[in-house]
N, C-alpha and C. Protein backbone atom coordinates (compact mmCIF):
# COMPACT_ATOMS: atom_id res chain seq x y z
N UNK A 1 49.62 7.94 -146.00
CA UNK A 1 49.75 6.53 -145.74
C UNK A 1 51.01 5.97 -146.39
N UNK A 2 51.59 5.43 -145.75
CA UNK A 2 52.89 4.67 -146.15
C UNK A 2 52.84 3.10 -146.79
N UNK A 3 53.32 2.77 -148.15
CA UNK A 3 53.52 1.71 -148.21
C UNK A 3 53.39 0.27 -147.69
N UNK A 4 53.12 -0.53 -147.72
CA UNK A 4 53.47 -1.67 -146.67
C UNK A 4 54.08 -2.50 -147.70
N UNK A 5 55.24 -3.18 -147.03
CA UNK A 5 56.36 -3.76 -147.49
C UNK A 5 55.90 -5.41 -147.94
N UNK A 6 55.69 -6.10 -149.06
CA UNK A 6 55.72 -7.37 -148.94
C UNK A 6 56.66 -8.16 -148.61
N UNK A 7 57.17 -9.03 -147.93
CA UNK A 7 58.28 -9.82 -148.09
C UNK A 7 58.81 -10.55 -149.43
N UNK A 8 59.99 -10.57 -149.71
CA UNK A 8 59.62 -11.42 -151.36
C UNK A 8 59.23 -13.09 -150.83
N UNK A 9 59.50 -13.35 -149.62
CA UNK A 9 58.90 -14.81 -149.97
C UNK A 9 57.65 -14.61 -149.68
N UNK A 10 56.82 -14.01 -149.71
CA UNK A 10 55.98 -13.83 -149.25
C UNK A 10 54.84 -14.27 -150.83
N UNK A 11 56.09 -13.02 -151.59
CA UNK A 11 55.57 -12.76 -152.92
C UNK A 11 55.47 -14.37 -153.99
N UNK A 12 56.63 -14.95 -153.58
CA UNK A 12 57.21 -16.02 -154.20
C UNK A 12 56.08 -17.16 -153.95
N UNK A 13 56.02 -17.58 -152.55
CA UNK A 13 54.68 -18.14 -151.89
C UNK A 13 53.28 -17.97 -152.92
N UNK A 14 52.96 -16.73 -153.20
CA UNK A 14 51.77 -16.18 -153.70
C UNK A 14 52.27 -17.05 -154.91
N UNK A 15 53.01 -16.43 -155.59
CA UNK A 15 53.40 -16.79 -157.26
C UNK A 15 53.04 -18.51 -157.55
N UNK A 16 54.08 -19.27 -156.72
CA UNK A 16 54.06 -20.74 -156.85
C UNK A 16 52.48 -21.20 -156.79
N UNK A 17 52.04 -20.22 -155.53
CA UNK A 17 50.41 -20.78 -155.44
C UNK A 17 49.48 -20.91 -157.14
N UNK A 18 49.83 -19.55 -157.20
CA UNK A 18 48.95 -19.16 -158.47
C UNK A 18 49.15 -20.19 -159.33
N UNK A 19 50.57 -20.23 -160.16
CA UNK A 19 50.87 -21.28 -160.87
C UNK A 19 50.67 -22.28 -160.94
N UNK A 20 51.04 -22.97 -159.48
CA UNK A 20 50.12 -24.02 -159.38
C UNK A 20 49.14 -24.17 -159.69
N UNK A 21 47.90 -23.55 -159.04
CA UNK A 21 46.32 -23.50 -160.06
C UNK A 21 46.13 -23.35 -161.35
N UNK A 22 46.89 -22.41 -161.85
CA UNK A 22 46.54 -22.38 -163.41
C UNK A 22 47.25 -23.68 -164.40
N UNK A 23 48.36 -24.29 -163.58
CA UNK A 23 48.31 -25.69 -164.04
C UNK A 23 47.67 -26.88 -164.16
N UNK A 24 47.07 -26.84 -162.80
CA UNK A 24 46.15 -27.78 -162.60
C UNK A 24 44.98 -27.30 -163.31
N UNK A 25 44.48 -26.63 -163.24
CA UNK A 25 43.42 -25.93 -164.28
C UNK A 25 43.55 -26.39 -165.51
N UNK A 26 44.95 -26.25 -166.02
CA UNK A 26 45.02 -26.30 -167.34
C UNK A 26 45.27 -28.08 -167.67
N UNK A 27 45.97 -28.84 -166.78
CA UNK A 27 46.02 -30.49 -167.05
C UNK A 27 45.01 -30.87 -167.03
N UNK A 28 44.09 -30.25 -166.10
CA UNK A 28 42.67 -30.81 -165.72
C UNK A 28 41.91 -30.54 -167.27
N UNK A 29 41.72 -29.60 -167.73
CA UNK A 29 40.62 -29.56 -168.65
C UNK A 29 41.60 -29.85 -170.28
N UNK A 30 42.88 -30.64 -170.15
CA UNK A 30 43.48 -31.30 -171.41
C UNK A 30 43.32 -32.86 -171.06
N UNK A 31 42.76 -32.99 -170.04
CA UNK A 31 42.57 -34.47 -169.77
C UNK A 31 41.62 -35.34 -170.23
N UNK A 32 41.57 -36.52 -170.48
CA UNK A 32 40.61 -37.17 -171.46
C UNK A 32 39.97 -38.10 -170.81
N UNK A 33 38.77 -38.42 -170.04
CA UNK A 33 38.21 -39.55 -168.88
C UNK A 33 38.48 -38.98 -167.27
N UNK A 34 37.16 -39.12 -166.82
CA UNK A 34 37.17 -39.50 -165.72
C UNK A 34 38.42 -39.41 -164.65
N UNK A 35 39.30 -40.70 -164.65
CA UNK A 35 40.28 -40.98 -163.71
C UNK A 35 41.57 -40.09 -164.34
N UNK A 36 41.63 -40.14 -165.60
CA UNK A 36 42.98 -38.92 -166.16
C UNK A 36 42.84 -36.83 -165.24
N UNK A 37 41.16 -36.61 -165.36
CA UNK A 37 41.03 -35.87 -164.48
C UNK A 37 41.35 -35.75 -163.11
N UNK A 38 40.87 -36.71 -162.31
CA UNK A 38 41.57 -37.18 -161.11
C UNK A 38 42.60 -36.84 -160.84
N UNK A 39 43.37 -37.72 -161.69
CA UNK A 39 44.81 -37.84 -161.20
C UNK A 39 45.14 -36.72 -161.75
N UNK A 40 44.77 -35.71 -162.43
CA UNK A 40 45.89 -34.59 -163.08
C UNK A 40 45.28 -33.75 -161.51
N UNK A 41 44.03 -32.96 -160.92
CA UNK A 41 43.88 -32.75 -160.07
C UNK A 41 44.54 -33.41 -158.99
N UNK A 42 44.60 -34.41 -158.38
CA UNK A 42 45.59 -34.93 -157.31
C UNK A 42 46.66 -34.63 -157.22
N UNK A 43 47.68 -34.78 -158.79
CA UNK A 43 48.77 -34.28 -158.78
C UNK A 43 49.03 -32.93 -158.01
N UNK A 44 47.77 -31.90 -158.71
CA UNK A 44 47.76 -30.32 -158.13
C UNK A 44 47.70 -30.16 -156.88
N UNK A 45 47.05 -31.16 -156.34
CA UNK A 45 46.83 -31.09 -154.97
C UNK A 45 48.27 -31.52 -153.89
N UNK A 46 48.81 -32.73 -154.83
CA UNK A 46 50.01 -32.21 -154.13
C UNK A 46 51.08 -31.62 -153.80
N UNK A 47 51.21 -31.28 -154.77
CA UNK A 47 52.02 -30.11 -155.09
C UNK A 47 51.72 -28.46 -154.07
N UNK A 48 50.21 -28.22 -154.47
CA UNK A 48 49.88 -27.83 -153.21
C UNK A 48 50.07 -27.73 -151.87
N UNK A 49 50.09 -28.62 -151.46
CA UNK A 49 50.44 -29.49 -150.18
C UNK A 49 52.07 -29.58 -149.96
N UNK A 50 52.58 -29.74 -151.03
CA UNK A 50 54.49 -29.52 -150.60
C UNK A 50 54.90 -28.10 -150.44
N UNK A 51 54.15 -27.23 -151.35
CA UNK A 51 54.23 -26.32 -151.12
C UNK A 51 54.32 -25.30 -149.92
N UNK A 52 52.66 -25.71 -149.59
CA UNK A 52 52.82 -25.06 -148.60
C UNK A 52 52.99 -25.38 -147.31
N UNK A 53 53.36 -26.68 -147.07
CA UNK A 53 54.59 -27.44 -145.76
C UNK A 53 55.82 -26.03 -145.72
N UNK A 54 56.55 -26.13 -147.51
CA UNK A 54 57.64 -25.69 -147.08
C UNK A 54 57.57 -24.35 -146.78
N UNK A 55 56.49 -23.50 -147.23
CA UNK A 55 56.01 -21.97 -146.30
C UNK A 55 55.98 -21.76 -144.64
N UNK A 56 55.17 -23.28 -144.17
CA UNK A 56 54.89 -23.06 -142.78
C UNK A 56 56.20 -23.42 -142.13
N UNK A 57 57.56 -24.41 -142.67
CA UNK A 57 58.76 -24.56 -142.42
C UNK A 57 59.05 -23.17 -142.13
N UNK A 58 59.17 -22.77 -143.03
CA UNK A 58 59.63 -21.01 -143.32
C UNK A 58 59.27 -20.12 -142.24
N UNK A 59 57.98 -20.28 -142.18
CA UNK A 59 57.05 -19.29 -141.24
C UNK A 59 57.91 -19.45 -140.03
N UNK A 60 57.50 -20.90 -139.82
CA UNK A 60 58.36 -21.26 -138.02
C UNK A 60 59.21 -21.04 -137.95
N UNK A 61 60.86 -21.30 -138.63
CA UNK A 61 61.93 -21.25 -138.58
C UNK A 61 62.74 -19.98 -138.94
N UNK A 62 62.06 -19.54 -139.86
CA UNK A 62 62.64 -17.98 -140.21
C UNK A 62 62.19 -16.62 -139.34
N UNK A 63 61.36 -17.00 -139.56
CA UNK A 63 60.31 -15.58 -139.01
C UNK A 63 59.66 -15.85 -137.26
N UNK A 64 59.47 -16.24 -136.92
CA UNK A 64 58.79 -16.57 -135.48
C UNK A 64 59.94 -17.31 -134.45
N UNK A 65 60.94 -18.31 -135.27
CA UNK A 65 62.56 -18.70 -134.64
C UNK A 65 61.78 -18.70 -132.87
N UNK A 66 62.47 -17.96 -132.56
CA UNK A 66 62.99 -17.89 -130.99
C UNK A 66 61.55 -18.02 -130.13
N UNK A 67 60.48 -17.19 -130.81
CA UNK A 67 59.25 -16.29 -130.31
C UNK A 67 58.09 -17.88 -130.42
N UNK A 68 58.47 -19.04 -130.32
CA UNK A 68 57.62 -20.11 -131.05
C UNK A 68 57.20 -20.34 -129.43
N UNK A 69 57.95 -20.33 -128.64
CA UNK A 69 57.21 -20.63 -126.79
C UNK A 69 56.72 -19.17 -126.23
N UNK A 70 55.89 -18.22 -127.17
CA UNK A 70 55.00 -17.44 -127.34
C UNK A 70 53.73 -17.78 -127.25
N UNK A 71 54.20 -18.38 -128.58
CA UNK A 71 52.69 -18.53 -129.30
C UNK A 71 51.45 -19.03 -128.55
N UNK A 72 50.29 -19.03 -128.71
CA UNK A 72 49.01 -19.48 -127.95
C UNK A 72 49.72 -20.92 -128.49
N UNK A 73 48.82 -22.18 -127.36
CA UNK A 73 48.63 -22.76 -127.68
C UNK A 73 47.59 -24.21 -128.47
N UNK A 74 46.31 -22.85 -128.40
CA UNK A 74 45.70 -23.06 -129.36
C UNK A 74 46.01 -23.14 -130.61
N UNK A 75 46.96 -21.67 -130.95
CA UNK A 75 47.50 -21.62 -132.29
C UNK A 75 48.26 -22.56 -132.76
N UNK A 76 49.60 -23.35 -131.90
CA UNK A 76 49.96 -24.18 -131.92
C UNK A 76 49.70 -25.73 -132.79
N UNK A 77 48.49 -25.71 -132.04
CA UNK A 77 47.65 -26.76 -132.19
C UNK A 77 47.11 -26.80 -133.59
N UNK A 78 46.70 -25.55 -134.13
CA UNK A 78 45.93 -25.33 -135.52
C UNK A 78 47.22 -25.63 -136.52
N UNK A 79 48.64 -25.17 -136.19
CA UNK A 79 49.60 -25.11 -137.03
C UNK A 79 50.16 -26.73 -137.05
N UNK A 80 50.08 -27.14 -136.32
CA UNK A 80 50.99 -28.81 -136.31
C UNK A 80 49.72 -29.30 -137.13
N UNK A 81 48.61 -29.27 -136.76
CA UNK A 81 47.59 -30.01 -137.31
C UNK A 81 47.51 -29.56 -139.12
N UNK A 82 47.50 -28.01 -139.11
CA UNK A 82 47.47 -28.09 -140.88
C UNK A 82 48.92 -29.04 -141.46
N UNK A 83 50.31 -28.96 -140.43
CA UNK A 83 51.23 -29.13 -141.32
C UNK A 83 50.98 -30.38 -141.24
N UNK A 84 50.37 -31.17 -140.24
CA UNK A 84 50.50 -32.90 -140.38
C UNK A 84 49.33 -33.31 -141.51
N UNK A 85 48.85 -32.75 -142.00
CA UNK A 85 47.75 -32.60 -142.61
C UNK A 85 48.43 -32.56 -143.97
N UNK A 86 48.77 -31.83 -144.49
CA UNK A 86 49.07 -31.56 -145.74
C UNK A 86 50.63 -32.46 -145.81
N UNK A 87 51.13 -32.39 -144.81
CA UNK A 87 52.34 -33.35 -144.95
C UNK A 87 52.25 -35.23 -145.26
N UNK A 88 51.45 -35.31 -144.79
CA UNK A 88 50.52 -37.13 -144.77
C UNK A 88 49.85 -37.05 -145.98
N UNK A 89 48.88 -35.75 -146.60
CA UNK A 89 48.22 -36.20 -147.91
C UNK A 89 49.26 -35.94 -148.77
N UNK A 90 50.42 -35.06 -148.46
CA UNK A 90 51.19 -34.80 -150.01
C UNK A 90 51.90 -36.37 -150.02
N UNK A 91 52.09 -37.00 -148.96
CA UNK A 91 53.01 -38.04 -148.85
C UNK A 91 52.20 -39.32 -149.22
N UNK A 92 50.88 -39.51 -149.49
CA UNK A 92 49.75 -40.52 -149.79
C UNK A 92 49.73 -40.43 -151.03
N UNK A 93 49.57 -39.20 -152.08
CA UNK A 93 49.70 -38.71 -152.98
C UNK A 93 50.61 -39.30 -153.77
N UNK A 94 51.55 -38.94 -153.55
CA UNK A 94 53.20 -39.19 -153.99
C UNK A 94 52.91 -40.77 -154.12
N UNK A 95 52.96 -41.27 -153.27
CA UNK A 95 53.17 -42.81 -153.14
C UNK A 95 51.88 -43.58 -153.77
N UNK A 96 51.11 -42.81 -153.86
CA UNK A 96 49.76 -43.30 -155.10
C UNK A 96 49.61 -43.21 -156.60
N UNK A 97 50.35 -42.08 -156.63
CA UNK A 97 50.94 -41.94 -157.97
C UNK A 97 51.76 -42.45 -158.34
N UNK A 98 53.48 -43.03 -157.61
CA UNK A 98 54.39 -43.46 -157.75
C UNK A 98 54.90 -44.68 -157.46
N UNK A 99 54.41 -45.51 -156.57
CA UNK A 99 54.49 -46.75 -155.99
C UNK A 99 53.21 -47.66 -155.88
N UNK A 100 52.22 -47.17 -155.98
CA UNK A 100 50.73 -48.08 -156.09
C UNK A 100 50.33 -48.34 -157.15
């Protein structure tokens, strides 16, 4: 059996993920009340959420490019919907933390 190759963004993707959690993990349980929890979790969450926008950027534009009037368009459908998804809460987020 031969190897299988990771991509490094692939790897990088993984890494940021992880980190991310073990941060939020870790703000979360240095936090003192209720709403300080919250918001240290929310933060994680968006961060989360920018994150992995800029993966599915990646996905589409790097890797799939040309092959995108392939795709099912069911699949389609699942992919605009996670990215509008995580793109609207990281952007609610942001502006709840920063402007509200």
């Amino acid at each position: 059996m031969g190897k299988i190759k990771v991509s490094l963004y692939l790897k990088v993707f993984v890494s940021l993920m992880g980190l991310n959690l073990v941060m939020t993990g870790i703000a979360v349980l240095l936090a003192d009340g209720y709403k300080a929890k919250y918001d240290a979790s929310m933060w994680g969450v968006m961060i989360f959420s920018i994150i992995f926008v800029a993966f599915q950027i990646y996905i589409k534009e790097a890797l799939i490019k040309d092959h995108w009037s392939k795709v099912p368009l069911f699949i389609k459908f699942i992919w605009w919907t996670v990215f509008a998804g995580n793109s609207i809460g990281a952007i609610q987020r942001l502006m709840e933390k920063f402007i509200f």
